[in-house]
PDB file of N, CA and C in Angstrom:
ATOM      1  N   UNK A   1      99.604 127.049 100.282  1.00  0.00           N
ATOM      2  CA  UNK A   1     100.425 125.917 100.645  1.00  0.00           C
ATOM      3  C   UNK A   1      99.549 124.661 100.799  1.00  0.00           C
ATOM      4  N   UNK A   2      98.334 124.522 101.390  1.00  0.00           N
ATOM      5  CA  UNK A   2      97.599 124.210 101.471  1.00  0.00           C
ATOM      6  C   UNK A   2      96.708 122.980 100.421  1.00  0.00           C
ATOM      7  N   UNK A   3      96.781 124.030  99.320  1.00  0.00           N
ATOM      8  CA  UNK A   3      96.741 123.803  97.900  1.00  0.00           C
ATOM      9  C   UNK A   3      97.654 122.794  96.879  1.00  0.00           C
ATOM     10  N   UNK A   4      98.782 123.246  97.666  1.00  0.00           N
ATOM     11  CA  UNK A   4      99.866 122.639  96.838  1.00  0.00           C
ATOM     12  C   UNK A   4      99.869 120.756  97.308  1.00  0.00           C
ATOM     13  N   UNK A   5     100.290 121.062  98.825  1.00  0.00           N
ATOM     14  CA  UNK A   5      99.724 119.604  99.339  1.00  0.00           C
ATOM     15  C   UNK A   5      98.867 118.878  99.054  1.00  0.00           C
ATOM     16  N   UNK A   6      97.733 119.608  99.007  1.00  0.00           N
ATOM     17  CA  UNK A   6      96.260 118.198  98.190  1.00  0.00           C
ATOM     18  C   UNK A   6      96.460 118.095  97.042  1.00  0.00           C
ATOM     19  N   UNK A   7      96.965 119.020  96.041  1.00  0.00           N
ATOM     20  CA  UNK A   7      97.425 118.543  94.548  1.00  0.00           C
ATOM     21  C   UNK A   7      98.377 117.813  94.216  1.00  0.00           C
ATOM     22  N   UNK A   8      99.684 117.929  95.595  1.00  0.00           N
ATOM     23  CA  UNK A   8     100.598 116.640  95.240  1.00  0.00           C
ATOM     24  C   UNK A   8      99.816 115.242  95.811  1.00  0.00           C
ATOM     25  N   UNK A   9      99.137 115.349  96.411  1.00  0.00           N
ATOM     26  CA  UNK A   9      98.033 114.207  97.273  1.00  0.00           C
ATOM     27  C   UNK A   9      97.744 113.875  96.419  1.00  0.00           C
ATOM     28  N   UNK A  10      96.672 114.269  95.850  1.00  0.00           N
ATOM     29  CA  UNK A  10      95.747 114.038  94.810  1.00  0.00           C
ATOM     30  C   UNK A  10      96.553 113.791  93.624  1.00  0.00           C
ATOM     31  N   UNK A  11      97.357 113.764  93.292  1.00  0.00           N
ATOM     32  CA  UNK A  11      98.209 113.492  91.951  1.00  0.00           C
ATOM     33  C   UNK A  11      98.810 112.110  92.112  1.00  0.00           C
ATOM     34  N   UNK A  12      99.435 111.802  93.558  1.00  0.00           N
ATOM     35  CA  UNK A  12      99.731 110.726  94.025  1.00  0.00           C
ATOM     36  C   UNK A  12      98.819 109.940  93.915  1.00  0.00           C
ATOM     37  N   UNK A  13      97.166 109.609  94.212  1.00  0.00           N
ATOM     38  CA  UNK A  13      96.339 108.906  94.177  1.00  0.00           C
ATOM     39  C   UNK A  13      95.967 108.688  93.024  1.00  0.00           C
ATOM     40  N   UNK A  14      95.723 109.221  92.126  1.00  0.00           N
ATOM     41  CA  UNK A  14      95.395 109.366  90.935  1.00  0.00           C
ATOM     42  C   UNK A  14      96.355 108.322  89.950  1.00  0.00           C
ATOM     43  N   UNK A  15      97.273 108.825  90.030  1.00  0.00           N
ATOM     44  CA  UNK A  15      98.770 107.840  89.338  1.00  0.00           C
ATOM     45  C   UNK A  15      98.647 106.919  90.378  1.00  0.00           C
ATOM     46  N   UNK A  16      98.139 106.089  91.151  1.00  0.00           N
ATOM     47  CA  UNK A  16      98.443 105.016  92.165  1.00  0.00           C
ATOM     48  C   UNK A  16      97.307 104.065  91.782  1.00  0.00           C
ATOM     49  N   UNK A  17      95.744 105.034  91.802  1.00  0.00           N
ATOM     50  CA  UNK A  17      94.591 104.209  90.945  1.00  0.00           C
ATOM     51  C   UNK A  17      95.275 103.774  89.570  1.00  0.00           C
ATOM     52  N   UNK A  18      95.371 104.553  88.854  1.00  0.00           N
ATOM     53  CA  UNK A  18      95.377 104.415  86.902  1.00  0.00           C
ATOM     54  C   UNK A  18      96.316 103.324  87.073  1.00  0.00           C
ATOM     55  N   UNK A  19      97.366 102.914  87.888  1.00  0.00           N
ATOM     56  CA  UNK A  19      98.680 101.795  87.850  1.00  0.00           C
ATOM     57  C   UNK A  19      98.031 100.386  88.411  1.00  0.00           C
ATOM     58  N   UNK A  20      97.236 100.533  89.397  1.00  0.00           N
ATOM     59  CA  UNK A  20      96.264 100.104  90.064  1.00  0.00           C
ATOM     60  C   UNK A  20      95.026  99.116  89.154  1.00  0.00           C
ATOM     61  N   UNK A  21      94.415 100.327  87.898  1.00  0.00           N
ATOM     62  CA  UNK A  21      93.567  99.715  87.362  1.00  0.00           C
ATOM     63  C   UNK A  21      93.886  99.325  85.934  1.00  0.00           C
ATOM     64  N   UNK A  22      95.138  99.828  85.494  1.00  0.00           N
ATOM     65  CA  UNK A  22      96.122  99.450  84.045  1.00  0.00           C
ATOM     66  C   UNK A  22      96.707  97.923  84.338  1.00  0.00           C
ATOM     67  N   UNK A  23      96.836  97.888  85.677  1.00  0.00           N
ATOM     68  CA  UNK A  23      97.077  96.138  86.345  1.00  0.00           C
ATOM     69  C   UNK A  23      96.396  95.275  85.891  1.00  0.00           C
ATOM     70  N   UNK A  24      95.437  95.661  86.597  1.00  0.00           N
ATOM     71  CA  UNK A  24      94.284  94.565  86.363  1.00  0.00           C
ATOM     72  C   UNK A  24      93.154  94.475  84.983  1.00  0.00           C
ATOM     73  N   UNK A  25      93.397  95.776  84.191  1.00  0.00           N
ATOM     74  CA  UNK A  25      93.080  95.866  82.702  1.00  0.00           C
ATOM     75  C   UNK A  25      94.251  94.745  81.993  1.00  0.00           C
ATOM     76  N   UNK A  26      95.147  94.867  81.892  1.00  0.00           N
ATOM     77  CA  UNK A  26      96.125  94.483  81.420  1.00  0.00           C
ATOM     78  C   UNK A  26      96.320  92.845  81.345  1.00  0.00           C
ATOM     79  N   UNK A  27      96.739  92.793  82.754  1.00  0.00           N
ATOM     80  CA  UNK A  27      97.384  91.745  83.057  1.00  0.00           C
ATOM     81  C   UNK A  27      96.099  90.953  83.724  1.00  0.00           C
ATOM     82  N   UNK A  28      95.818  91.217  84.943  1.00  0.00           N
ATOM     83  CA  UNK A  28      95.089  90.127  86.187  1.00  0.00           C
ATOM     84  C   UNK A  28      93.924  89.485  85.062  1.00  0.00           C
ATOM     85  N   UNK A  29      92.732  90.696  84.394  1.00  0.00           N
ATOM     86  CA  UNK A  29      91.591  90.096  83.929  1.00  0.00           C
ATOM     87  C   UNK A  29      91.865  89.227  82.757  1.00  0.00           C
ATOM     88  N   UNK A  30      93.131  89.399  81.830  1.00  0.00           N
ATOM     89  CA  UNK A  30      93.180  88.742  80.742  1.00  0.00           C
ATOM     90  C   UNK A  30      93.665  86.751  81.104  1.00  0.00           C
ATOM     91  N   UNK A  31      94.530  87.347  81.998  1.00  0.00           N
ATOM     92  CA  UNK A  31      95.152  85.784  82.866  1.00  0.00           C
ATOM     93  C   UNK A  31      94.228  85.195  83.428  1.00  0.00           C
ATOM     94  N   UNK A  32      93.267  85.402  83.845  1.00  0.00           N
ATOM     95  CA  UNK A  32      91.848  84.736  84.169  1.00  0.00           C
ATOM     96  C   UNK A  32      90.825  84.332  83.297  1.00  0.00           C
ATOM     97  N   UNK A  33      90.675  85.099  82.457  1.00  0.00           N
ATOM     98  CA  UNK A  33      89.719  84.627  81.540  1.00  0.00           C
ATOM     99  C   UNK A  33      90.831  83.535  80.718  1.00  0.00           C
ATOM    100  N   UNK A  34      92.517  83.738  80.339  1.00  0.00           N
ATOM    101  CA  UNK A  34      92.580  82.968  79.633  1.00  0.00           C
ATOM    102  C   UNK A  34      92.729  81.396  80.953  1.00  0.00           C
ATOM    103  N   UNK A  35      92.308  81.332  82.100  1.00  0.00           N
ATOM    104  CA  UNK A  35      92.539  80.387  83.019  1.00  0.00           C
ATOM    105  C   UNK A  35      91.029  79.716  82.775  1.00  0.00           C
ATOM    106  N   UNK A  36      90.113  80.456  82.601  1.00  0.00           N
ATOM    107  CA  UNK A  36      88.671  79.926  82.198  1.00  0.00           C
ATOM    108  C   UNK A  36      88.481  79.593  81.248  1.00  0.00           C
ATOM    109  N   UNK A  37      89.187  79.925  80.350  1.00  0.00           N
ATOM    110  CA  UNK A  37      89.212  79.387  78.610  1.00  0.00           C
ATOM    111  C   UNK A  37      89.698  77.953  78.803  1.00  0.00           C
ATOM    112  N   UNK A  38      91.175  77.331  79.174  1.00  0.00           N
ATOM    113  CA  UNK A  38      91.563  76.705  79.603  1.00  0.00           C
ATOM    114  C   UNK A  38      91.070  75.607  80.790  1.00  0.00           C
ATOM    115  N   UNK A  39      90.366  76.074  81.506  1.00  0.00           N
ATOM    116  CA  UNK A  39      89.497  75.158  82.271  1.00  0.00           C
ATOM    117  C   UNK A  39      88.238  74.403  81.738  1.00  0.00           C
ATOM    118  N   UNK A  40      87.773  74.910  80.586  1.00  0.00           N
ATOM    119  CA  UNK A  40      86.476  74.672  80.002  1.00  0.00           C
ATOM    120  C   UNK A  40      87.111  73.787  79.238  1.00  0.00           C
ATOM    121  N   UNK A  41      88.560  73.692  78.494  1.00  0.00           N
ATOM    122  CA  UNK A  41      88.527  72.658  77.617  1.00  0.00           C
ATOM    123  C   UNK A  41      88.675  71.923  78.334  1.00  0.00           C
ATOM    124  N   UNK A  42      89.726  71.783  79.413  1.00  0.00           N
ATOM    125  CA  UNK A  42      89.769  70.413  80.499  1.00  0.00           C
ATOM    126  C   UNK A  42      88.206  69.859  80.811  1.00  0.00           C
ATOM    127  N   UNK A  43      87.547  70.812  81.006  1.00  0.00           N
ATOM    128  CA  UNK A  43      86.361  69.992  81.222  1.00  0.00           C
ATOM    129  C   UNK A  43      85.334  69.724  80.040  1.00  0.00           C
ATOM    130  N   UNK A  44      85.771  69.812  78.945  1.00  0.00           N
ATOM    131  CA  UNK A  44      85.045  68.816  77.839  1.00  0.00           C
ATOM    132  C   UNK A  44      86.099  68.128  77.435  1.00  0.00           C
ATOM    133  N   UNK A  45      87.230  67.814  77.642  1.00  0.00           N
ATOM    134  CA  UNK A  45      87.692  66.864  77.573  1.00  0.00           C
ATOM    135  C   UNK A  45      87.909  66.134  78.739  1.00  0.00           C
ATOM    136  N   UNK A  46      87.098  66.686  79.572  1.00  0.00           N
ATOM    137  CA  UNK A  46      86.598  65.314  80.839  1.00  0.00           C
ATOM    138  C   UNK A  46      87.771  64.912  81.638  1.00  0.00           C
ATOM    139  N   UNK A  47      88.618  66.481  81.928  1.00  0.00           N
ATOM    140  CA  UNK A  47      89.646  66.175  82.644  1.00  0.00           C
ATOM    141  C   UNK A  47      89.770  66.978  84.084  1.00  0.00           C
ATOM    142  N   UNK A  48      88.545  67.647  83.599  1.00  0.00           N
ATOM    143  CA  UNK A  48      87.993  68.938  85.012  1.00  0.00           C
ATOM    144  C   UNK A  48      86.706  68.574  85.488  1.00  0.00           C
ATOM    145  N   UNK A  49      86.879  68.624  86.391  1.00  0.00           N
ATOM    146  CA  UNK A  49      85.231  68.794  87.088  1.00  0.00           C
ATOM    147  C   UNK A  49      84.517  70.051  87.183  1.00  0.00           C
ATOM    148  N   UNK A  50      83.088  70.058  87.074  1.00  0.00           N
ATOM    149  CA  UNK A  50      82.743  71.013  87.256  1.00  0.00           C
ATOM    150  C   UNK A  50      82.542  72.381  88.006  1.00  0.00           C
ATOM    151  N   UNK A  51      83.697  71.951  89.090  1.00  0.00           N
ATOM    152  CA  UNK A  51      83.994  72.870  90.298  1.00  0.00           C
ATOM    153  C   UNK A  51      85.300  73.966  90.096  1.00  0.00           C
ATOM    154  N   UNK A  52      85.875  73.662  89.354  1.00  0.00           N
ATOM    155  CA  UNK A  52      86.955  73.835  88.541  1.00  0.00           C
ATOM    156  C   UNK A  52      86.766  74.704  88.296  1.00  0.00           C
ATOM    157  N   UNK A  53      85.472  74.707  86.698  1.00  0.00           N
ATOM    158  CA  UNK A  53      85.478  75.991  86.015  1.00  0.00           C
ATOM    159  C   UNK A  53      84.342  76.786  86.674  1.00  0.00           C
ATOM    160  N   UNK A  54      83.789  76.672  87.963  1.00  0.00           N
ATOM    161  CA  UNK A  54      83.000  77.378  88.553  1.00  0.00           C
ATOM    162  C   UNK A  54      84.427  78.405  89.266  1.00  0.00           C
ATOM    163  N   UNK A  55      85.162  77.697  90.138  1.00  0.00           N
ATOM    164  CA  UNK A  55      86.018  78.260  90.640  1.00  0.00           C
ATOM    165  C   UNK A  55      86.573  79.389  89.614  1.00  0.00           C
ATOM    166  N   UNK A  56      86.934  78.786  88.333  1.00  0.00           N
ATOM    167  CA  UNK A  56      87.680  80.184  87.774  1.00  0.00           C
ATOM    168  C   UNK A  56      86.854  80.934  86.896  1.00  0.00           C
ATOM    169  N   UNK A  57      85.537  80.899  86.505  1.00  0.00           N
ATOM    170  CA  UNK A  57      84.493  81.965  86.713  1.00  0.00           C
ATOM    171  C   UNK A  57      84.515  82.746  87.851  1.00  0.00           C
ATOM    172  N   UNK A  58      84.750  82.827  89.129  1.00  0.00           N
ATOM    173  CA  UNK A  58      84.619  83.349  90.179  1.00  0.00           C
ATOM    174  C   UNK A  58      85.548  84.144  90.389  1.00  0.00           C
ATOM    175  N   UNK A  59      87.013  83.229  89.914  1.00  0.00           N
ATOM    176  CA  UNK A  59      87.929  84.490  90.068  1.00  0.00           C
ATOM    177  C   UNK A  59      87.660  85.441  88.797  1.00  0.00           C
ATOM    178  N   UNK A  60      87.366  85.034  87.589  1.00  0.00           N
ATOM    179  CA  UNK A  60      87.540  86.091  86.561  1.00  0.00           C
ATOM    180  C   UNK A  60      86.372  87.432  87.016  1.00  0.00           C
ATOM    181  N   UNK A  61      85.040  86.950  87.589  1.00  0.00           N
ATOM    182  CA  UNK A  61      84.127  88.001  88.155  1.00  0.00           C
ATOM    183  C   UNK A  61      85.001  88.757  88.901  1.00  0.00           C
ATOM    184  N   UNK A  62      85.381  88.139  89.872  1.00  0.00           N
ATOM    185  CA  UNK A  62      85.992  88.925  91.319  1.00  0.00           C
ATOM    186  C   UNK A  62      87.415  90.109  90.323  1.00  0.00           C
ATOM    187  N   UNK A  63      88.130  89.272  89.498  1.00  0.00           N
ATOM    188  CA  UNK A  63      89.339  90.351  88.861  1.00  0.00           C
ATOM    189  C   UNK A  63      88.460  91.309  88.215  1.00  0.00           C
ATOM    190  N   UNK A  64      86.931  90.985  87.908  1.00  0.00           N
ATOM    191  CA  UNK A  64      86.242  92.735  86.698  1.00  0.00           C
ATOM    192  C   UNK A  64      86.120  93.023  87.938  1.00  0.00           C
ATOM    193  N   UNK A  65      85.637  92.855  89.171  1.00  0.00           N
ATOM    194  CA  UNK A  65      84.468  93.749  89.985  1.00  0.00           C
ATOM    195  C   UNK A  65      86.261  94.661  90.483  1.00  0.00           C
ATOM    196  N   UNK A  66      87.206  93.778  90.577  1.00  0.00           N
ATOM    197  CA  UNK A  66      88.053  94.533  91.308  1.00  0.00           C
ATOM    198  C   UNK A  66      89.008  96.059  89.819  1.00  0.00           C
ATOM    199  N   UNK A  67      88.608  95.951  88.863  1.00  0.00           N
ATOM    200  CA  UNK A  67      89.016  96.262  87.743  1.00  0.00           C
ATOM    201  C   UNK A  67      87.627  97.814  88.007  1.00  0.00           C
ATOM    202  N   UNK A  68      86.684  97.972  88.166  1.00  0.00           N
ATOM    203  CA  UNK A  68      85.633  98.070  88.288  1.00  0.00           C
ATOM    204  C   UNK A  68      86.101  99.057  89.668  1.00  0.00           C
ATOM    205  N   UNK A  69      86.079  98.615  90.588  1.00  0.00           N
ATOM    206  CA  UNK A  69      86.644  99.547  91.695  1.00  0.00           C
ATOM    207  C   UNK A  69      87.860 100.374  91.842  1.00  0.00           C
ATOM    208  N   UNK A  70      88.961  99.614  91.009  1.00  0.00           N
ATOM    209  CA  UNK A  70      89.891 100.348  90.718  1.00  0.00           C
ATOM    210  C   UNK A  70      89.720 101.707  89.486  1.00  0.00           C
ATOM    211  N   UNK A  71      89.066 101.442  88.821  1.00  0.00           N
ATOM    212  CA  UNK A  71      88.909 102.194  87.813  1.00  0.00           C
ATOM    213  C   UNK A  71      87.752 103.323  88.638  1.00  0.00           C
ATOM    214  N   UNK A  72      86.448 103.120  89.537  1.00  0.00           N
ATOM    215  CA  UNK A  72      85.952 103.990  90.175  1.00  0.00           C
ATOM    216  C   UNK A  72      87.305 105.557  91.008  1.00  0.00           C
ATOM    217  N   UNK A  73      87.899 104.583  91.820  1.00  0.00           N
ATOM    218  CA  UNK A  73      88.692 105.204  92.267  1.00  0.00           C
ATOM    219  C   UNK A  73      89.791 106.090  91.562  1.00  0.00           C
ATOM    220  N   UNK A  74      89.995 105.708  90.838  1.00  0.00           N
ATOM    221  CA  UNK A  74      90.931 106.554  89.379  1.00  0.00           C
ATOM    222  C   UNK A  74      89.959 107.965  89.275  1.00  0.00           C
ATOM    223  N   UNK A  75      88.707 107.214  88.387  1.00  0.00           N
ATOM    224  CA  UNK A  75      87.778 108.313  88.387  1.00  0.00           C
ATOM    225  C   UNK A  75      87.629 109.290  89.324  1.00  0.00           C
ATOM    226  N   UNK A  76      86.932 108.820  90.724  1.00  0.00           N
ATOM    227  CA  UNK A  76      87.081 109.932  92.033  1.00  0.00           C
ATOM    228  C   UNK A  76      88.387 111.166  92.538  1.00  0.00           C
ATOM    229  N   UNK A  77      89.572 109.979  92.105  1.00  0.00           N
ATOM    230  CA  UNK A  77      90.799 110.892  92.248  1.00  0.00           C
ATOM    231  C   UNK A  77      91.049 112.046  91.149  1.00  0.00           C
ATOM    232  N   UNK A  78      90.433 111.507  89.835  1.00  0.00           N
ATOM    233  CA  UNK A  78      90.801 112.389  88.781  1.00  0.00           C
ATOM    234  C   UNK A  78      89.869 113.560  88.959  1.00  0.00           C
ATOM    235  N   UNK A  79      88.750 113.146  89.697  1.00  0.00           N
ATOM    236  CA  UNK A  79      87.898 114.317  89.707  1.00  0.00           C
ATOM    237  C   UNK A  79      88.667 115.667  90.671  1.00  0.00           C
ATOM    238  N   UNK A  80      88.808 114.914  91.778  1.00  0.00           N
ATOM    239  CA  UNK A  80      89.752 115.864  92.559  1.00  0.00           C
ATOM    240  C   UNK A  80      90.653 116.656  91.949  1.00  0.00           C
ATOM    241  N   UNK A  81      92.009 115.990  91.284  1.00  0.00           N
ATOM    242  CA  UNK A  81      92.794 116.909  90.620  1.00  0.00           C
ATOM    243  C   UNK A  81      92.054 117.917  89.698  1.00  0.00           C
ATOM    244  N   UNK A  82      90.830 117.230  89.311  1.00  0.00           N
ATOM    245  CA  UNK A  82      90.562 118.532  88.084  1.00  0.00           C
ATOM    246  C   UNK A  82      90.064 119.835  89.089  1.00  0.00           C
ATOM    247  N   UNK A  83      89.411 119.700  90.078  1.00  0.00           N
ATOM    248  CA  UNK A  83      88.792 120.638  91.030  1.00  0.00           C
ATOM    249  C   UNK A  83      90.021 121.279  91.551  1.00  0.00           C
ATOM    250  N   UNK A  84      91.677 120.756  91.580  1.00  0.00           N
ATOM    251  CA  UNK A  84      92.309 120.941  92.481  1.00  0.00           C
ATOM    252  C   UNK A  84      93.167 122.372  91.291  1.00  0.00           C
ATOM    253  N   UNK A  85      92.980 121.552  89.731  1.00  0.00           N
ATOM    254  CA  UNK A  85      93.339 122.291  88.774  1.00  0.00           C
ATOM    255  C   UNK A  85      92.617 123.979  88.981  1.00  0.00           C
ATOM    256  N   UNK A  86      91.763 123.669  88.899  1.00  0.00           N
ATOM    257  CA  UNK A  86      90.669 125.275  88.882  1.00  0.00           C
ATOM    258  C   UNK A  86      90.931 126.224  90.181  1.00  0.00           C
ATOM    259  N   UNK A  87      91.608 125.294  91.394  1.00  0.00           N
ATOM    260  CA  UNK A  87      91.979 126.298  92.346  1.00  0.00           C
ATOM    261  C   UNK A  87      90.732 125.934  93.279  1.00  0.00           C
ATOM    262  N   UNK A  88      90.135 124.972  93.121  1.00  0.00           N
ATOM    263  CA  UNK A  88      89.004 124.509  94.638  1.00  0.00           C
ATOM    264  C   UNK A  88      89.299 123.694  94.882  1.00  0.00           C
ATOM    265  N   UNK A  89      89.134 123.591  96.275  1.00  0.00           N
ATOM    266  CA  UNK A  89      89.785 122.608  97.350  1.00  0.00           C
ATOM    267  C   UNK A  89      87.829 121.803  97.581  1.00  0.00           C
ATOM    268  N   UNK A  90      88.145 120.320  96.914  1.00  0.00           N
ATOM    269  CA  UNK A  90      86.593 119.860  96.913  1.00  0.00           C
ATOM    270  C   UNK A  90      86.716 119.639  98.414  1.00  0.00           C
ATOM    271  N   UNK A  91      85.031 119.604  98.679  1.00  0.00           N
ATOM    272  CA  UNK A  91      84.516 118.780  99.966  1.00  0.00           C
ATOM    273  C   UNK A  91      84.994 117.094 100.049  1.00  0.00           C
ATOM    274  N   UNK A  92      85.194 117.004 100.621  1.00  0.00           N
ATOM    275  CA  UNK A  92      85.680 115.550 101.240  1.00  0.00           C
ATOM    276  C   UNK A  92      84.394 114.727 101.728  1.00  0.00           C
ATOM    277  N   UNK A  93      84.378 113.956 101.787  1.00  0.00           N
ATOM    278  CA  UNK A  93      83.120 112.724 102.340  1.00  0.00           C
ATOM    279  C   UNK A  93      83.538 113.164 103.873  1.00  0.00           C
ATOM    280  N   UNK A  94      82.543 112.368 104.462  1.00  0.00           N
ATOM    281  CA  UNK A  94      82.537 111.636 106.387  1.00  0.00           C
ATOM    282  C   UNK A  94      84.114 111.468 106.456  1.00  0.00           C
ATOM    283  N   UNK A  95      84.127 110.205 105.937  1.00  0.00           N
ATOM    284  CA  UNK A  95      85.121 109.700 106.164  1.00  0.00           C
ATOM    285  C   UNK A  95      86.346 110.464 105.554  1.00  0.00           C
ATOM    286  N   UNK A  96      86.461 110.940 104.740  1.00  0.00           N
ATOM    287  CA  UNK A  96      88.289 111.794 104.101  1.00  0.00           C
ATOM    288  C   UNK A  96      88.516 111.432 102.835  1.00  0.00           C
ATOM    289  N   UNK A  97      87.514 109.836 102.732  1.00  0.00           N
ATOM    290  CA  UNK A  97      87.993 109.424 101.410  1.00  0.00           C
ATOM    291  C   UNK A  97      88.249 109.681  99.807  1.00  0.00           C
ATOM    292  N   UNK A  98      87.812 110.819  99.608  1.00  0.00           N
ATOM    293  CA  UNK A  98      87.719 111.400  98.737  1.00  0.00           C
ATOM    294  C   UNK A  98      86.690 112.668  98.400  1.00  0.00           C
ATOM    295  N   UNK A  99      86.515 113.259  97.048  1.00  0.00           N
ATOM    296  CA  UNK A  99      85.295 114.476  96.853  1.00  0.00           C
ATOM    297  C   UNK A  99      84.123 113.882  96.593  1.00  0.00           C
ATOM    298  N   UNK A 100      83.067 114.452  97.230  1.00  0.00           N
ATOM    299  CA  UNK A 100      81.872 114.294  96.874  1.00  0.00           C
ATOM    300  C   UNK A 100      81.535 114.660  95.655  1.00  0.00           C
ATOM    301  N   UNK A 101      81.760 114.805  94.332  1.00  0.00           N
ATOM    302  CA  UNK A 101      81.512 115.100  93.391  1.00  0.00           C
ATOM    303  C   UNK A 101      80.955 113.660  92.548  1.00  0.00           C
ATOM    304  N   UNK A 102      80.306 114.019  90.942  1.00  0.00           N
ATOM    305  CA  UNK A 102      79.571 113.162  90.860  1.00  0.00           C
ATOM    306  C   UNK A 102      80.511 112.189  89.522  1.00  0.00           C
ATOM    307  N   UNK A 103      79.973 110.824  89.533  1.00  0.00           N
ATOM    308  CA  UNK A 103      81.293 110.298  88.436  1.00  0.00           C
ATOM    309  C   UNK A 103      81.265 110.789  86.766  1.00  0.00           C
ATOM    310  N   UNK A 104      80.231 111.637  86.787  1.00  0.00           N
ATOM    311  CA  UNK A 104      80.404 111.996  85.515  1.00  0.00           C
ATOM    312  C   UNK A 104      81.522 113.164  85.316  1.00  0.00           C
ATOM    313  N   UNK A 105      81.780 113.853  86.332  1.00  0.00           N
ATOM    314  CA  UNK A 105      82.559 114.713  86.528  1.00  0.00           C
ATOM    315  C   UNK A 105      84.228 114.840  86.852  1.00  0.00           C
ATOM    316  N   UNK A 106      84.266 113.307  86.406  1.00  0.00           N
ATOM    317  CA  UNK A 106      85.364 112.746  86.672  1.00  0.00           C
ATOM    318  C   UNK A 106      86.789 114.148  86.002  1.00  0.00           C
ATOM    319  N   UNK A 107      86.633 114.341  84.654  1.00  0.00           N
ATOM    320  CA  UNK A 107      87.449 115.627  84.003  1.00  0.00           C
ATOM    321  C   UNK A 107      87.995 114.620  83.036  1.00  0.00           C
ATOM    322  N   UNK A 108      89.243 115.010  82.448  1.00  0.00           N
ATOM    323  CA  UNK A 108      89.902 114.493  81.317  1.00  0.00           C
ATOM    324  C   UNK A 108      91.008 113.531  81.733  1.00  0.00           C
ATOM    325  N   UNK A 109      91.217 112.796  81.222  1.00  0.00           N
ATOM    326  CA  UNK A 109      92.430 111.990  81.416  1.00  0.00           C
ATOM    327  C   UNK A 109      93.763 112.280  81.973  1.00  0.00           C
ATOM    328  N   UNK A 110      94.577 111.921  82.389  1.00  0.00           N
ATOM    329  CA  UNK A 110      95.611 113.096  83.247  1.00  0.00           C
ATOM    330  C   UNK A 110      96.663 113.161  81.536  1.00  0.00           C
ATOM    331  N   UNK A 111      97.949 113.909  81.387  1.00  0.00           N
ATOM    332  CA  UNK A 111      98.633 114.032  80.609  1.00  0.00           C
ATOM    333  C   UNK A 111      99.168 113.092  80.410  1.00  0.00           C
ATOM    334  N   UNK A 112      99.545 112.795  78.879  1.00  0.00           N
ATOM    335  CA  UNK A 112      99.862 111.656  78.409  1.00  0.00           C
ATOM    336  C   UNK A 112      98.782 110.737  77.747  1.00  0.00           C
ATOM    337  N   UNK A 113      97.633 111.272  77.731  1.00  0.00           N
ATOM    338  CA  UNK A 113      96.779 110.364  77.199  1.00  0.00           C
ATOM    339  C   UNK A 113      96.292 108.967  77.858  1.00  0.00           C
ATOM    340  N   UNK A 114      96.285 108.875  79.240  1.00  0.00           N
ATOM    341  CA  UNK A 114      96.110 107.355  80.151  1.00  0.00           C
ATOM    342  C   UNK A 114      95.021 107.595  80.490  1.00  0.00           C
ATOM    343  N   UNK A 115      94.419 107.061  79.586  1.00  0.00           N
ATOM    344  CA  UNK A 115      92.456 106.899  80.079  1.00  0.00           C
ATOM    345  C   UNK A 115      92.403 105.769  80.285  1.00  0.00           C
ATOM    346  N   UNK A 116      91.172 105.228  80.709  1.00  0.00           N
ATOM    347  CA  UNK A 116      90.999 103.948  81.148  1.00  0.00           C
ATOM    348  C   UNK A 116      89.972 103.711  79.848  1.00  0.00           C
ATOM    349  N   UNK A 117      90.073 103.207  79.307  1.00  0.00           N
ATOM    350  CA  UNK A 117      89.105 102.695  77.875  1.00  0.00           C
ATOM    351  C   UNK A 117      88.613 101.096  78.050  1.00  0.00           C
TER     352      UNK A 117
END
């Protein structure tokens, strides 16, 4: 029973990262860079200041690093389900947050083919 609970857990997290990091693949990082594309012409056509396109460099960094964490966390969760697949219940960190396992060990993509590429 036990079992069953951390695999619906873990299935929940998993589909919550991948939606999580298909977001910000998708949508957040492309709308930023095209906001920095757009800021750079304002500012050679001398209608932006240079604070401008510093500012939306900053957000486009901040949307990868957060693209970047989301996608870690996908990974960590997917690792779980695959451990949860084989019938082991992984070790958990200090904190609960997830398996100590390593990111190469992440496993295969869940069904349906939703990898993070």
């Amino acid at each position: 029973m036990e079992l069953r609970s951390a695999a619906r857990s873990a299935r929940l997290e998993a589909l919550g990262a991948y939606a999580e990091a298909a977001q910000l693949r998708d949508v957040v990082v492309p709308l930023r860079q095209r906001i920095l594309d757009e800021t750079v012409r304002h500012y050679n056509a001398m209608n932006a200041d240079p604070f401008a396109v510093l500012l939306a460099q900053q957000a486009l960094v901040e949307g990868r690093q957060l693209l970047l964490e989301a996608t870690a966390r996908y990974g960590a969760a997917m690792a779980q389900v695959s451990a949860l697949r084989r019938g082991v219940m992984p070790a958990l960190t200090a904190a609960g947050a997830g398996p100590e396992l390593p990111a190469s060990s992440a496993g295969p993509a869940p069904a349906g083919g939703h990898g993070l590429h």
